[in-house]
PDB file of N, CA and C in Angstrom:
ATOM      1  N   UNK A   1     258.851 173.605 -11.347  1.00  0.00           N
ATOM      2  CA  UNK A   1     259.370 173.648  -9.977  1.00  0.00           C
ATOM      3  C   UNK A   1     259.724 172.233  -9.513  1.00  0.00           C
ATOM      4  N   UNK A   2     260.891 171.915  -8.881  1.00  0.00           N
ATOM      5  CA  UNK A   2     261.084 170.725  -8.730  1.00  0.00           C
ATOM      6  C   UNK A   2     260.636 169.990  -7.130  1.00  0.00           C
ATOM      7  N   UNK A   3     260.704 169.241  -7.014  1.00  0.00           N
ATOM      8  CA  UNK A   3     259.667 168.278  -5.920  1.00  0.00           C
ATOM      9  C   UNK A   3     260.053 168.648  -4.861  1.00  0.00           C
ATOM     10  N   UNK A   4     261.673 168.806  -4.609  1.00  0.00           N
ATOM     11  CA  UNK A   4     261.961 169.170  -3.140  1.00  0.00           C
ATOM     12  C   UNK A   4     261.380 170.461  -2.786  1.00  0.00           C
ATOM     13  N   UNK A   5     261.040 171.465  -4.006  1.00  0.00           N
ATOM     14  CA  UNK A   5     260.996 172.929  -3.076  1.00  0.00           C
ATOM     15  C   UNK A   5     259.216 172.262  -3.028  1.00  0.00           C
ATOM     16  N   UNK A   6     258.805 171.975  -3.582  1.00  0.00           N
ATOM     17  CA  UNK A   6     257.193 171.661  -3.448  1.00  0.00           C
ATOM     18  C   UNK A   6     257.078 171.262  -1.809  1.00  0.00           C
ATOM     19  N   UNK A   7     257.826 169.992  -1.867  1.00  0.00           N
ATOM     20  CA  UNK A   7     257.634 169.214  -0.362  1.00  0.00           C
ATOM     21  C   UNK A   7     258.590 170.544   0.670  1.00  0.00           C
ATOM     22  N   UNK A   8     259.256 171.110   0.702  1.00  0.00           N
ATOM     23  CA  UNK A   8     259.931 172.044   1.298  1.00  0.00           C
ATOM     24  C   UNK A   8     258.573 172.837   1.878  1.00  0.00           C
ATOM     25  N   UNK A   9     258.499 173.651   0.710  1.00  0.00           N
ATOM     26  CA  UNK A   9     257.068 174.606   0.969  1.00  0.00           C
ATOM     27  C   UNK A   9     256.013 174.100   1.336  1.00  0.00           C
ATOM     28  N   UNK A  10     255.536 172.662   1.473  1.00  0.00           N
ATOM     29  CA  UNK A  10     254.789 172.387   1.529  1.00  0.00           C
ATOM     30  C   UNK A  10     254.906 171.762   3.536  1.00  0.00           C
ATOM     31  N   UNK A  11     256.280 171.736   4.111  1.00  0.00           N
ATOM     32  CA  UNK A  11     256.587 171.555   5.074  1.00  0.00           C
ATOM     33  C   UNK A  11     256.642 172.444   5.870  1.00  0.00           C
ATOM     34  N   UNK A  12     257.091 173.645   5.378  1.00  0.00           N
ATOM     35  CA  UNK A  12     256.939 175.301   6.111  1.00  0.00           C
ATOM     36  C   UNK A  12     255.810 175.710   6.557  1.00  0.00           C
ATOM     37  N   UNK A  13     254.951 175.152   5.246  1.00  0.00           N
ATOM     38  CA  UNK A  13     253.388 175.348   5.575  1.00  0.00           C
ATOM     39  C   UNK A  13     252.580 175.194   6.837  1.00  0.00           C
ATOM     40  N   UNK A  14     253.327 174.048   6.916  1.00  0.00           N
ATOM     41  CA  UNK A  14     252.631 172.725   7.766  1.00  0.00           C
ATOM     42  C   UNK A  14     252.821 173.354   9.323  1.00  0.00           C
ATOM     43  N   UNK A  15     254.608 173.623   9.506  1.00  0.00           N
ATOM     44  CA  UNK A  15     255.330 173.787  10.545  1.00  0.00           C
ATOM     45  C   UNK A  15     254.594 175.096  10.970  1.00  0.00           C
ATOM     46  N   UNK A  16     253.999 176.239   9.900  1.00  0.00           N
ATOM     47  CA  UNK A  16     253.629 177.788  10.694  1.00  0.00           C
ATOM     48  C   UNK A  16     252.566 177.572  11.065  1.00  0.00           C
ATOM     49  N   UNK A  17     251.471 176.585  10.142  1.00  0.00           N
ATOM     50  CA  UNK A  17     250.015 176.228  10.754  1.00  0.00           C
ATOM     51  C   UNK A  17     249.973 175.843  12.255  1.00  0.00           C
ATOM     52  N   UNK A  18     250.956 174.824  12.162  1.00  0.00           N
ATOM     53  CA  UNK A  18     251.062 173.876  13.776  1.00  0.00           C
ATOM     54  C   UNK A  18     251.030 174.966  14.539  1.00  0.00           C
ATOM     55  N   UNK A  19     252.491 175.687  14.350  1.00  0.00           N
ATOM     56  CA  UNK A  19     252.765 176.803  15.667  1.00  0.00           C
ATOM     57  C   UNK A  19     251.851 178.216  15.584  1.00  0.00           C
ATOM     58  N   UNK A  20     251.228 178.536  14.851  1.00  0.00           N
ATOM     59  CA  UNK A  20     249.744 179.284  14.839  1.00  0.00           C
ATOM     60  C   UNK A  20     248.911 178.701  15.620  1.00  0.00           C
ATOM     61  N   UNK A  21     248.352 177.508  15.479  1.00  0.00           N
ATOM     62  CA  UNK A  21     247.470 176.762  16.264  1.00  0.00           C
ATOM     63  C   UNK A  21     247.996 176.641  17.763  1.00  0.00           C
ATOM     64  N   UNK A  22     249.094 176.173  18.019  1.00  0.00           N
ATOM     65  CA  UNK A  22     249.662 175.858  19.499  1.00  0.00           C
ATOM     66  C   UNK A  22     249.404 177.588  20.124  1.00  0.00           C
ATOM     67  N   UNK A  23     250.130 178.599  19.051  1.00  0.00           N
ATOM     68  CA  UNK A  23     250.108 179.718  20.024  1.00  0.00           C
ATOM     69  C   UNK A  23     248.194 180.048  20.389  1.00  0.00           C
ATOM     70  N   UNK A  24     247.394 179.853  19.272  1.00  0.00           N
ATOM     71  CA  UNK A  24     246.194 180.230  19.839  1.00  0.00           C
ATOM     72  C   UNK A  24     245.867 179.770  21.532  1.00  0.00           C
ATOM     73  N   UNK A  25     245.756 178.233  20.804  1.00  0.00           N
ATOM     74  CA  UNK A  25     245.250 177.686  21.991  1.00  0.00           C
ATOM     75  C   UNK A  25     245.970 177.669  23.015  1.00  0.00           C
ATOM     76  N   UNK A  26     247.511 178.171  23.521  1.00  0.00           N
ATOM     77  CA  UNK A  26     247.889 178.704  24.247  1.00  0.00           C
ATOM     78  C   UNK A  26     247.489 180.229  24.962  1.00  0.00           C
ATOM     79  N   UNK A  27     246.933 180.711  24.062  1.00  0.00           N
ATOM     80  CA  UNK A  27     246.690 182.462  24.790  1.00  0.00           C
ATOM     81  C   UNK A  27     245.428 182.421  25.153  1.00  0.00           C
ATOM     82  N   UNK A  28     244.204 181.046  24.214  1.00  0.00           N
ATOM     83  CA  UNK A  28     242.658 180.579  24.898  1.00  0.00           C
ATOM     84  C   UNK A  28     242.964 180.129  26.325  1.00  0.00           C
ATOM     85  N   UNK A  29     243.698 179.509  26.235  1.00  0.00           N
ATOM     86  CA  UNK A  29     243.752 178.706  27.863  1.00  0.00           C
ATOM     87  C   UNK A  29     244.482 180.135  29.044  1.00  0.00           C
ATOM     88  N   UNK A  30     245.229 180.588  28.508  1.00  0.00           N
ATOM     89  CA  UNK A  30     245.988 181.502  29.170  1.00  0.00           C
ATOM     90  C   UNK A  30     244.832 183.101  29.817  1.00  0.00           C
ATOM     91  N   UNK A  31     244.086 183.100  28.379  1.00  0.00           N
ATOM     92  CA  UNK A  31     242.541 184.066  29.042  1.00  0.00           C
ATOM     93  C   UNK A  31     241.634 183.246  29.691  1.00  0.00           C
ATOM     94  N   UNK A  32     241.328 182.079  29.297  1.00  0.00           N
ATOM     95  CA  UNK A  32     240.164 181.652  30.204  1.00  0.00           C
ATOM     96  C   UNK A  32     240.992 181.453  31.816  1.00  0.00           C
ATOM     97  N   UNK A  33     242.037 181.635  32.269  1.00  0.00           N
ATOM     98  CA  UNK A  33     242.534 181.120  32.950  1.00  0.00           C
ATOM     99  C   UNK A  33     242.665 182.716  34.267  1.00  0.00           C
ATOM    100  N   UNK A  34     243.009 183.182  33.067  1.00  0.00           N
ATOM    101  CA  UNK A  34     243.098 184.547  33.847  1.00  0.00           C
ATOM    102  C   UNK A  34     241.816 185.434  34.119  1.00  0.00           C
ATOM    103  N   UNK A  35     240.520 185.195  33.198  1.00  0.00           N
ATOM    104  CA  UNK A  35     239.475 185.459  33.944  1.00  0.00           C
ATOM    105  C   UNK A  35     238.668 184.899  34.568  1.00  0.00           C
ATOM    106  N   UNK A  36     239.469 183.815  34.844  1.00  0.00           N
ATOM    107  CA  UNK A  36     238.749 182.927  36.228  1.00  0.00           C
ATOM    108  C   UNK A  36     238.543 183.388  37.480  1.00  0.00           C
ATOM    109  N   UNK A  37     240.410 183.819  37.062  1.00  0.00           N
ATOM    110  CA  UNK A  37     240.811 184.215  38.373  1.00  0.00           C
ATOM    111  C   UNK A  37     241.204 185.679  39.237  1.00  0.00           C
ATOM    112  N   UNK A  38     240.856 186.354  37.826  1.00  0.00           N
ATOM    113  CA  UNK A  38     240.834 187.375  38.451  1.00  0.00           C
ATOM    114  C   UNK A  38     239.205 188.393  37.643  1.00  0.00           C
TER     115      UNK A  38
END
């Protein structure tokens, strides 16, 4: 397999982890927020 698809795949990786993580801790803040307040 040659290096670009390695670093490719290995960038996709990276990019779905990030936006997995952002959406969590977006919908944590978004419940603690909403059973604050209601």
């Amino acid at each position: 397999m040659p290096t670009w698809i390695k670093f490719l795949f290995y960038l996709t990786v990276r990019i779905v982890i990030t936006i997995a993580l952002l959406a969590l801790i977006a919908f944590l803040l978004w419940w603690l927020l909403y059973s604050l307040f209601y």
